[in-house]
N, C-alpha and C. Protein backbone atom coordinates (compact mmCIF):
# COMPACT_ATOMS: atom_id res chain seq x y z
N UNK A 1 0.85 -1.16 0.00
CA UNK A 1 0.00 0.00 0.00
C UNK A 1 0.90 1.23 0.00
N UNK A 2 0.60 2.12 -1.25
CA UNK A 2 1.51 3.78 -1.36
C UNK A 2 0.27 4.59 -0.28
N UNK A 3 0.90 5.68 0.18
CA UNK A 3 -0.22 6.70 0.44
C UNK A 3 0.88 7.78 -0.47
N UNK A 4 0.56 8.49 -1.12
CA UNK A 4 0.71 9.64 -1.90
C UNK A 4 0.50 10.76 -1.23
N UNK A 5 1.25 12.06 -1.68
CA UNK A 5 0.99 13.65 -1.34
C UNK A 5 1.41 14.27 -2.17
N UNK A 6 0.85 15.13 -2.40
CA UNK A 6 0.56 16.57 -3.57
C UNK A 6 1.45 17.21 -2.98
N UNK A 7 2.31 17.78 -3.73
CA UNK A 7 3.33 19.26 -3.59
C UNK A 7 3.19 20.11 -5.00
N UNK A 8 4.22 21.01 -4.93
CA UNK A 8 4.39 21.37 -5.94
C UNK A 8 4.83 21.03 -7.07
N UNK A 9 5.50 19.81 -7.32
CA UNK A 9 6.33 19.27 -8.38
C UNK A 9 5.59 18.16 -8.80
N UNK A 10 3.69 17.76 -8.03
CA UNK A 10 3.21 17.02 -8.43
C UNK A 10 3.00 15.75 -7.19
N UNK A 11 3.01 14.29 -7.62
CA UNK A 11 2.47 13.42 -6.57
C UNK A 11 3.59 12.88 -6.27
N UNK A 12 4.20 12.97 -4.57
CA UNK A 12 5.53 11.80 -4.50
C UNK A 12 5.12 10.69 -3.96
N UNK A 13 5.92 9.80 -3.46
CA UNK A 13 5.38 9.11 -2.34
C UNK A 13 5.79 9.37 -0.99
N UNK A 14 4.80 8.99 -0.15
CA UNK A 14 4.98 9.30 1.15
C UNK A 14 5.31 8.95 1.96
N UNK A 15 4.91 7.31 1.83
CA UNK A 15 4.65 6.40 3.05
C UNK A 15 4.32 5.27 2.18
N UNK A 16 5.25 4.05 2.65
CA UNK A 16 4.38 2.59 1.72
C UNK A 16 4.63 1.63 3.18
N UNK A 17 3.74 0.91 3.01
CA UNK A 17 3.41 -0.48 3.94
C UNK A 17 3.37 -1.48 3.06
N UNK A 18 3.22 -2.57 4.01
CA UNK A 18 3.08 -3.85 3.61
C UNK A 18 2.36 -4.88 4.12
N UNK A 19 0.62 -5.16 3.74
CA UNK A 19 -0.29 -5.76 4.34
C UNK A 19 0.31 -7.19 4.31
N UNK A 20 1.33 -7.52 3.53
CA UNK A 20 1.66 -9.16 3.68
C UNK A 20 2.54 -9.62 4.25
N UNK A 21 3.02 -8.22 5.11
CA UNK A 21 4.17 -8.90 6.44
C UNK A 21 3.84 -9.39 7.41
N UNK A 22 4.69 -10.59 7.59
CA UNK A 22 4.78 -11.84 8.27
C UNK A 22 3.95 -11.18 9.49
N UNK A 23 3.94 -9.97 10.31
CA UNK A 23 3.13 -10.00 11.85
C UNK A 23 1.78 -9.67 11.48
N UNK A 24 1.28 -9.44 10.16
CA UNK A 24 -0.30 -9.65 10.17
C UNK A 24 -0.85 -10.76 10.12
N UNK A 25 -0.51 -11.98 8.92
CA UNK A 25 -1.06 -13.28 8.78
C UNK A 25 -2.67 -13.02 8.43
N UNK A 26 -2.59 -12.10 7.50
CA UNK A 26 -4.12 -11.43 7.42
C UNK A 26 -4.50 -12.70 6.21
N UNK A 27 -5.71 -13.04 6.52
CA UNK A 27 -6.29 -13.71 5.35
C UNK A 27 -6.72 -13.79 4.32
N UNK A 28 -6.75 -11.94 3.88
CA UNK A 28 -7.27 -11.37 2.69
C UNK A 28 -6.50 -10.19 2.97
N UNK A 29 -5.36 -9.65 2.65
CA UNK A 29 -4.75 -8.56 2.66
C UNK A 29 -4.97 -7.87 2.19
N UNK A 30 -5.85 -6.97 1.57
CA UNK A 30 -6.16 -5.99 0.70
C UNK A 30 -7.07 -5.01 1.44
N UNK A 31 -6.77 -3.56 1.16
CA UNK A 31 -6.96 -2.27 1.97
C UNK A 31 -8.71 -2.13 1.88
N UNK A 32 -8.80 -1.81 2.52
CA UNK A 32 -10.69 -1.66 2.22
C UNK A 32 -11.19 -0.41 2.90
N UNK A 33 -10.33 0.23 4.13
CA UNK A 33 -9.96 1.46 4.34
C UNK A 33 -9.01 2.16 5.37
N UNK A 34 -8.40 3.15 5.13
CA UNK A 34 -7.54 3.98 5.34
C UNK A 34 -7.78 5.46 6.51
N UNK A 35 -7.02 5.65 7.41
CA UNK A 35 -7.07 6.57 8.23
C UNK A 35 -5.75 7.16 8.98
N UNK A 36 -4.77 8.04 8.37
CA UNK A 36 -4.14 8.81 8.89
C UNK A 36 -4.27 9.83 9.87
N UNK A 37 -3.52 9.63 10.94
CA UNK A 37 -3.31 10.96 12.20
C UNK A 37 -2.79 11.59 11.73
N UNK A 38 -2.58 12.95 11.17
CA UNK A 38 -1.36 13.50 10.65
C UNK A 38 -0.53 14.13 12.10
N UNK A 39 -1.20 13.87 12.97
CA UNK A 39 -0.29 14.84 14.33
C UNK A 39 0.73 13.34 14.58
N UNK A 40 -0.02 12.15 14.75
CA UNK A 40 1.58 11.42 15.23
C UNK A 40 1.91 9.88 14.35
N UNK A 41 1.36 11.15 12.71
CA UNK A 41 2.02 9.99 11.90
C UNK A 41 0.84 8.34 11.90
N UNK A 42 0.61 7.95 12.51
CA UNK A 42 0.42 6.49 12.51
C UNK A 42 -1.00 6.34 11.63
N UNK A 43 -0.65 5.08 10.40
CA UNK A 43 -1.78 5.05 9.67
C UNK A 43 -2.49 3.82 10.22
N UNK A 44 -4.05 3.97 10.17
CA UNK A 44 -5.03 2.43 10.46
C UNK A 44 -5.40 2.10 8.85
N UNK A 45 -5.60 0.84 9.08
CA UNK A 45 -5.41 -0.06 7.70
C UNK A 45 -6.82 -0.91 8.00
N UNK A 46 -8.17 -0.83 7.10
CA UNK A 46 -8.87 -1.66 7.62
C UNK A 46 -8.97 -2.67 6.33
N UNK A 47 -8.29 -3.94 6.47
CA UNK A 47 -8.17 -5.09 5.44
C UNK A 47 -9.50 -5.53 5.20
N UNK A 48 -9.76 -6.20 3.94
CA UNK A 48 -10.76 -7.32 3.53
C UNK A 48 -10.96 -8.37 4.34
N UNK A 49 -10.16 -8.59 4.74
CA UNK A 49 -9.71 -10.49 5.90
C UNK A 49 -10.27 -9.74 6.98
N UNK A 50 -10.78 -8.37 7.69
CA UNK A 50 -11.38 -8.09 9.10
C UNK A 50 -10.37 -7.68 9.85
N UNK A 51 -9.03 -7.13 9.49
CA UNK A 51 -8.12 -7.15 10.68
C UNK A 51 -7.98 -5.24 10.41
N UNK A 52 -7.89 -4.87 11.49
CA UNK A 52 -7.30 -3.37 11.81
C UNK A 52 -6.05 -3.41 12.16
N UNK A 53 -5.41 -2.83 11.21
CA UNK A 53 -3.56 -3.03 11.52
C UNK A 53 -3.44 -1.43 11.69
N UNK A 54 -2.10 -0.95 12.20
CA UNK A 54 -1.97 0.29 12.74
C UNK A 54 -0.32 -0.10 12.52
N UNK A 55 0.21 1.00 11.50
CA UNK A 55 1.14 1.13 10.85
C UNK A 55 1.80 2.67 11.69
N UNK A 56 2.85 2.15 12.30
CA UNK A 56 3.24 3.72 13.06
C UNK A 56 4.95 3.37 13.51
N UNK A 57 5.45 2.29 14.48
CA UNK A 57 6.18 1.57 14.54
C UNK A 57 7.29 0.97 13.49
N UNK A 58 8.15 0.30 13.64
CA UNK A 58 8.56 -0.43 13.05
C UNK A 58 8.47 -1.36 12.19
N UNK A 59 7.48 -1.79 12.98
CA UNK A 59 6.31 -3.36 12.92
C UNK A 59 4.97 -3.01 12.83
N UNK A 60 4.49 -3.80 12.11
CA UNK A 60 2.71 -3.13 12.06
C UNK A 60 2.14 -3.96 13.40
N UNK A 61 1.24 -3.34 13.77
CA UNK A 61 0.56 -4.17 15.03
C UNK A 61 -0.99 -4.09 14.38
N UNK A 62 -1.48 -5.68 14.81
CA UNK A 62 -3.16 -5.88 14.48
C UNK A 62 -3.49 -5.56 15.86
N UNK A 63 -4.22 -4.24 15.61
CA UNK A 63 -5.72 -3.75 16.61
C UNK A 63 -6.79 -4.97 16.97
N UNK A 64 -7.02 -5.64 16.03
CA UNK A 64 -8.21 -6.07 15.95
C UNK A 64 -8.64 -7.35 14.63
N UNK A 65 -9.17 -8.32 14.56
CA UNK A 65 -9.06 -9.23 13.64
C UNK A 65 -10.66 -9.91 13.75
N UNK A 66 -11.33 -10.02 13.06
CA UNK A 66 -12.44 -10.95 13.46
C UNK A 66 -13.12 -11.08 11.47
N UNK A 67 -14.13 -11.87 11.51
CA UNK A 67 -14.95 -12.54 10.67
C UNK A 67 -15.19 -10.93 9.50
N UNK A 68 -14.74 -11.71 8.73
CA UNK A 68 -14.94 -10.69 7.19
C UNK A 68 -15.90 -10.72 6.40
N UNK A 69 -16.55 -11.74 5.97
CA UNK A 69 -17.64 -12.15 4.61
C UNK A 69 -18.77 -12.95 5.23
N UNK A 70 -19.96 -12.48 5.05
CA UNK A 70 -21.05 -13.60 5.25
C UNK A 70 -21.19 -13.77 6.41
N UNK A 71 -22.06 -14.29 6.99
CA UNK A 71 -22.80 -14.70 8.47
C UNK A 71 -21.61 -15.05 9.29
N UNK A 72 -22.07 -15.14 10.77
CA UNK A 72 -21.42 -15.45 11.98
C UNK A 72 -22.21 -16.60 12.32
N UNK A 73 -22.01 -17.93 12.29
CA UNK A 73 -23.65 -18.82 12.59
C UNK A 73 -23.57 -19.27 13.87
N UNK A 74 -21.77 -20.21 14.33
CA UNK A 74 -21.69 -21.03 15.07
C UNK A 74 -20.72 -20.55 15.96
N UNK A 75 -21.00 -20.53 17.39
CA UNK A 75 -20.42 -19.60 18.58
C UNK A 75 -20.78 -21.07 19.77
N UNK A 76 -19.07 -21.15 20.43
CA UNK A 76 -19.51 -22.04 21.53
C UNK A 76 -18.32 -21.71 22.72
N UNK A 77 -19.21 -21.53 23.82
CA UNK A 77 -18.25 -21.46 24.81
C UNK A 77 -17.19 -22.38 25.21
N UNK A 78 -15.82 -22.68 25.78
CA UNK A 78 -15.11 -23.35 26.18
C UNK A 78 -15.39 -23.84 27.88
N UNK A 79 -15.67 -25.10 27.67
CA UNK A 79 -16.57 -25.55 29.91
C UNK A 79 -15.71 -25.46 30.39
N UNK A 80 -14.20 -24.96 30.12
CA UNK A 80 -13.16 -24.47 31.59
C UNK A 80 -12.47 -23.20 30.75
N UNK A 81 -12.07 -22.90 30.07
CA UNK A 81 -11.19 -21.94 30.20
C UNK A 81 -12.20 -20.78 29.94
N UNK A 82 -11.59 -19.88 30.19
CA UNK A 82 -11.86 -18.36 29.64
C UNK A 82 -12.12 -18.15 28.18
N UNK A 83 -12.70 -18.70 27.03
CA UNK A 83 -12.69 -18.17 26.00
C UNK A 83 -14.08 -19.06 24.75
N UNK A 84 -14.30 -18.80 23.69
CA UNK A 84 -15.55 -18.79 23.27
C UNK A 84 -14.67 -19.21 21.57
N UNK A 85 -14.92 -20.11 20.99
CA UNK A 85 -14.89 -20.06 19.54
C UNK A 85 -15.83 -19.77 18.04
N UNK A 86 -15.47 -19.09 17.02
CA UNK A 86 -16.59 -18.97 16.53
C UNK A 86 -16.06 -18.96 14.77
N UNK A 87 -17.13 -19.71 14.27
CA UNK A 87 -16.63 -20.13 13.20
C UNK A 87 -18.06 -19.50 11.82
N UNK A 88 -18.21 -19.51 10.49
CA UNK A 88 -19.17 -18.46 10.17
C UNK A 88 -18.74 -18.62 8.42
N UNK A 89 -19.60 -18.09 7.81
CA UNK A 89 -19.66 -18.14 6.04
C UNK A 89 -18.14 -17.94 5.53
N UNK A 90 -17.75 -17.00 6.10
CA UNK A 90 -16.29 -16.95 5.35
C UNK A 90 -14.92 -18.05 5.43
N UNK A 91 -15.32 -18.72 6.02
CA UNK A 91 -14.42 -20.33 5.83
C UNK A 91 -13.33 -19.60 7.22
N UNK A 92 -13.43 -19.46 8.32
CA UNK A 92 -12.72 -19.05 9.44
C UNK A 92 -13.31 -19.67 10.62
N UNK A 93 -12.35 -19.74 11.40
CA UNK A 93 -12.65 -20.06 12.49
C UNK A 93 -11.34 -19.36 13.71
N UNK A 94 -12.50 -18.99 14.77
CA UNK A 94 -11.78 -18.18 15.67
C UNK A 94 -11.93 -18.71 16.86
N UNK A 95 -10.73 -18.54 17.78
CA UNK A 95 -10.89 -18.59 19.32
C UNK A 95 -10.76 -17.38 20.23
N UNK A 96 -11.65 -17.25 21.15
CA UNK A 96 -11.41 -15.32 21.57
C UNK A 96 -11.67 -15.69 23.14
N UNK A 97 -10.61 -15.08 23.68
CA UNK A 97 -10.07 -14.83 25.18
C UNK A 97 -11.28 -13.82 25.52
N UNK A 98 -12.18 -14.44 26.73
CA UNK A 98 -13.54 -13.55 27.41
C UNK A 98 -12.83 -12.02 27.94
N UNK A 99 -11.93 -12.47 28.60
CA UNK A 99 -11.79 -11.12 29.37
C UNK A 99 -10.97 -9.82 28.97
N UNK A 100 -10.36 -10.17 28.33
CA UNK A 100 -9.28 -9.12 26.99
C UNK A 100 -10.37 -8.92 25.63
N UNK A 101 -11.29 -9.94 25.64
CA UNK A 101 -12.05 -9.66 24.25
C UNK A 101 -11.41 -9.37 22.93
N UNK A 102 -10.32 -10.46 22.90
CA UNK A 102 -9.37 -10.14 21.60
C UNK A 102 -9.46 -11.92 21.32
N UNK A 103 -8.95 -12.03 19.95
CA UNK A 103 -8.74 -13.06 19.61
C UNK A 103 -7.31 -13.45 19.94
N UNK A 104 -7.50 -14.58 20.06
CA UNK A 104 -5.91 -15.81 20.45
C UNK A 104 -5.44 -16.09 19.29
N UNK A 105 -6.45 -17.09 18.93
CA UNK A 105 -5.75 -17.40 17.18
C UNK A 105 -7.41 -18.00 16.39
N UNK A 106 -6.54 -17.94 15.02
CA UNK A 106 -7.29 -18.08 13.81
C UNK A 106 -7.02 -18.76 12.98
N UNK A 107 -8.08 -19.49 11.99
CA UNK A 107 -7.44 -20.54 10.95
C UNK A 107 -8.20 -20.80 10.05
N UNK A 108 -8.18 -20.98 8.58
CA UNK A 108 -9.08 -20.81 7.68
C UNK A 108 -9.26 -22.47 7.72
N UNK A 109 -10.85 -22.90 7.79
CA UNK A 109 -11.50 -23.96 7.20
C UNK A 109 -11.63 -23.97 5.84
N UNK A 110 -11.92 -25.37 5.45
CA UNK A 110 -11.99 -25.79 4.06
C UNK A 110 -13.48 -25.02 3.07
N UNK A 111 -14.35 -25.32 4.22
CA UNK A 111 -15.53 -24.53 3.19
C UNK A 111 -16.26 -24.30 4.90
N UNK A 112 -17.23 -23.21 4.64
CA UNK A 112 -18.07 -22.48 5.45
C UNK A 112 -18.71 -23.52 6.43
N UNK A 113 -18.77 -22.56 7.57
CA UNK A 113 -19.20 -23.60 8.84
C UNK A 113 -20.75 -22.64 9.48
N UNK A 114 -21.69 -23.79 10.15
CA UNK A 114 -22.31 -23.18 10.63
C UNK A 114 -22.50 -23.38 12.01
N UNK A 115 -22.16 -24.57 12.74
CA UNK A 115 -22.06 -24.82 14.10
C UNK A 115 -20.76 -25.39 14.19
N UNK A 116 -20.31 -25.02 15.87
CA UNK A 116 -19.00 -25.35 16.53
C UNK A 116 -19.73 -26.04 18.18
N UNK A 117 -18.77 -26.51 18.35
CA UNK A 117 -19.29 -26.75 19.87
C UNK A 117 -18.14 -27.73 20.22
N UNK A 118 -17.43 -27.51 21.38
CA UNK A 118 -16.40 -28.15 22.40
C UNK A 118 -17.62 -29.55 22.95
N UNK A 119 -16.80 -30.72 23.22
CA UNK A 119 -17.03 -31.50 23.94
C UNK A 119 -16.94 -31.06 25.33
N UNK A 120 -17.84 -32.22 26.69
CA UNK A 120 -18.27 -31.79 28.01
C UNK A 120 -16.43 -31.56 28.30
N UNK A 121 -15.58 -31.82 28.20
CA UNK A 121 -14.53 -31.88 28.94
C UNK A 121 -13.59 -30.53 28.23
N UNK A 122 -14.17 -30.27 27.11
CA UNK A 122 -13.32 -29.25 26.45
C UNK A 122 -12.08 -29.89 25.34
N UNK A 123 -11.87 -30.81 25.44
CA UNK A 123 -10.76 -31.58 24.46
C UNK A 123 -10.81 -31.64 23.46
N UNK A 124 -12.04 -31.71 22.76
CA UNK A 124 -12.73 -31.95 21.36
C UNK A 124 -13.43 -30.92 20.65
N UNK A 125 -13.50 -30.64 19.64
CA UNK A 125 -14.43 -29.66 18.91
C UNK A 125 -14.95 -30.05 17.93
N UNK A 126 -16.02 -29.77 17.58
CA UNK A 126 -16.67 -30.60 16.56
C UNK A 126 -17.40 -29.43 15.83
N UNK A 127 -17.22 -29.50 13.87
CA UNK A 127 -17.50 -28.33 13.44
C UNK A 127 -18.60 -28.99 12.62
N UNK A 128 -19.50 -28.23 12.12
CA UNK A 128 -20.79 -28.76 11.41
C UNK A 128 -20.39 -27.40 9.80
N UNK A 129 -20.39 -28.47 9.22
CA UNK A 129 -20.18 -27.37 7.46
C UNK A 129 -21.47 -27.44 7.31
N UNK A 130 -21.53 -26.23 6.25
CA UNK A 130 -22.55 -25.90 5.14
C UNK A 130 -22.97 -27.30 4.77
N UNK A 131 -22.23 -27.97 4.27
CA UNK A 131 -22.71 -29.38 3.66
C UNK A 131 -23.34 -30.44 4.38
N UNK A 132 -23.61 -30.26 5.31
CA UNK A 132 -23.98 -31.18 6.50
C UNK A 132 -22.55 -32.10 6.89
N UNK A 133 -21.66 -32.10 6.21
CA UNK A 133 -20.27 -32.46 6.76
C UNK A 133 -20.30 -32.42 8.64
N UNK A 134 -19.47 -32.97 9.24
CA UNK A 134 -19.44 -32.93 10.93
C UNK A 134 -17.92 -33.45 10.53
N UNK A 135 -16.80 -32.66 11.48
CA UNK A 135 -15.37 -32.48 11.06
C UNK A 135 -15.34 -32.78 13.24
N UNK A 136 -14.53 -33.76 13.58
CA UNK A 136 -14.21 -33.64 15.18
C UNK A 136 -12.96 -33.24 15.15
N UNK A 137 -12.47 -32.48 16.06
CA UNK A 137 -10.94 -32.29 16.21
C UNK A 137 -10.48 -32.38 17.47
């Protein structure tokens, strides 16, 4: 991604990033929208894949990451730990920490899911596809 500025001699460049460095792991890298501070510099990046990256640093840091395309269907709590998984039309599946309300991690499924649900002990997860498919893990 260029961001450009107007002077007098016409358009230079200003500032370039890079949505496909290794600390995003974005799933659809492509800009969908843009927001510069001009007081301290730092640009927000809102990707196709759902992630808010914030370009200011060295390193880009993700703000924020969740479900991009199509429905949210299948949401299931974890029976001991702190956190909730949720899986949905865009072929993703997420695990998200209750009390920080951020995601842990993420991983693209094969085709769209509509139910998730942990076994009584928590060990197991079992995903239900679009296709009537049932996937245990």
């Amino acid at each position: 991604m260029i961001i450009w500025q107007s002077g007098p001699t016409g358009l230079t460049q200003a500032k370039q990033f890079d949505l496909k460095a290794p600390e995003i792991k974005s799933l659809l890298p492509k800009v969908r929208s843009v927001c510069e501070n001009q007081a301290t510099g730092a640009v927000l990046v809102g990707t196709r894949g759902g992630e808010i990256v914030e370009f200011l640093g060295p390193k880009p840091q993700v703000l924020m990451r969740s479900h991009h395309t199509g429905e949210l269907w299948g949401l299931a709590t974890h029976p001991q730990k702190e956190e909730y998984i949720t899986v949905g039309q865009d072929n993703f599946m997420a695990i998200w920490d209750i009390k920080t309300r951020k995601q842990r991690r993420f991983g693209k499924l094969e085709q769209s899911a509509n139910v998730v649900e942990y076994s009584r002990s928590g060990n197991q997860l079992a995903i239900g596809y679009i296709n009537g498919c049932v996937q245990v893990l």
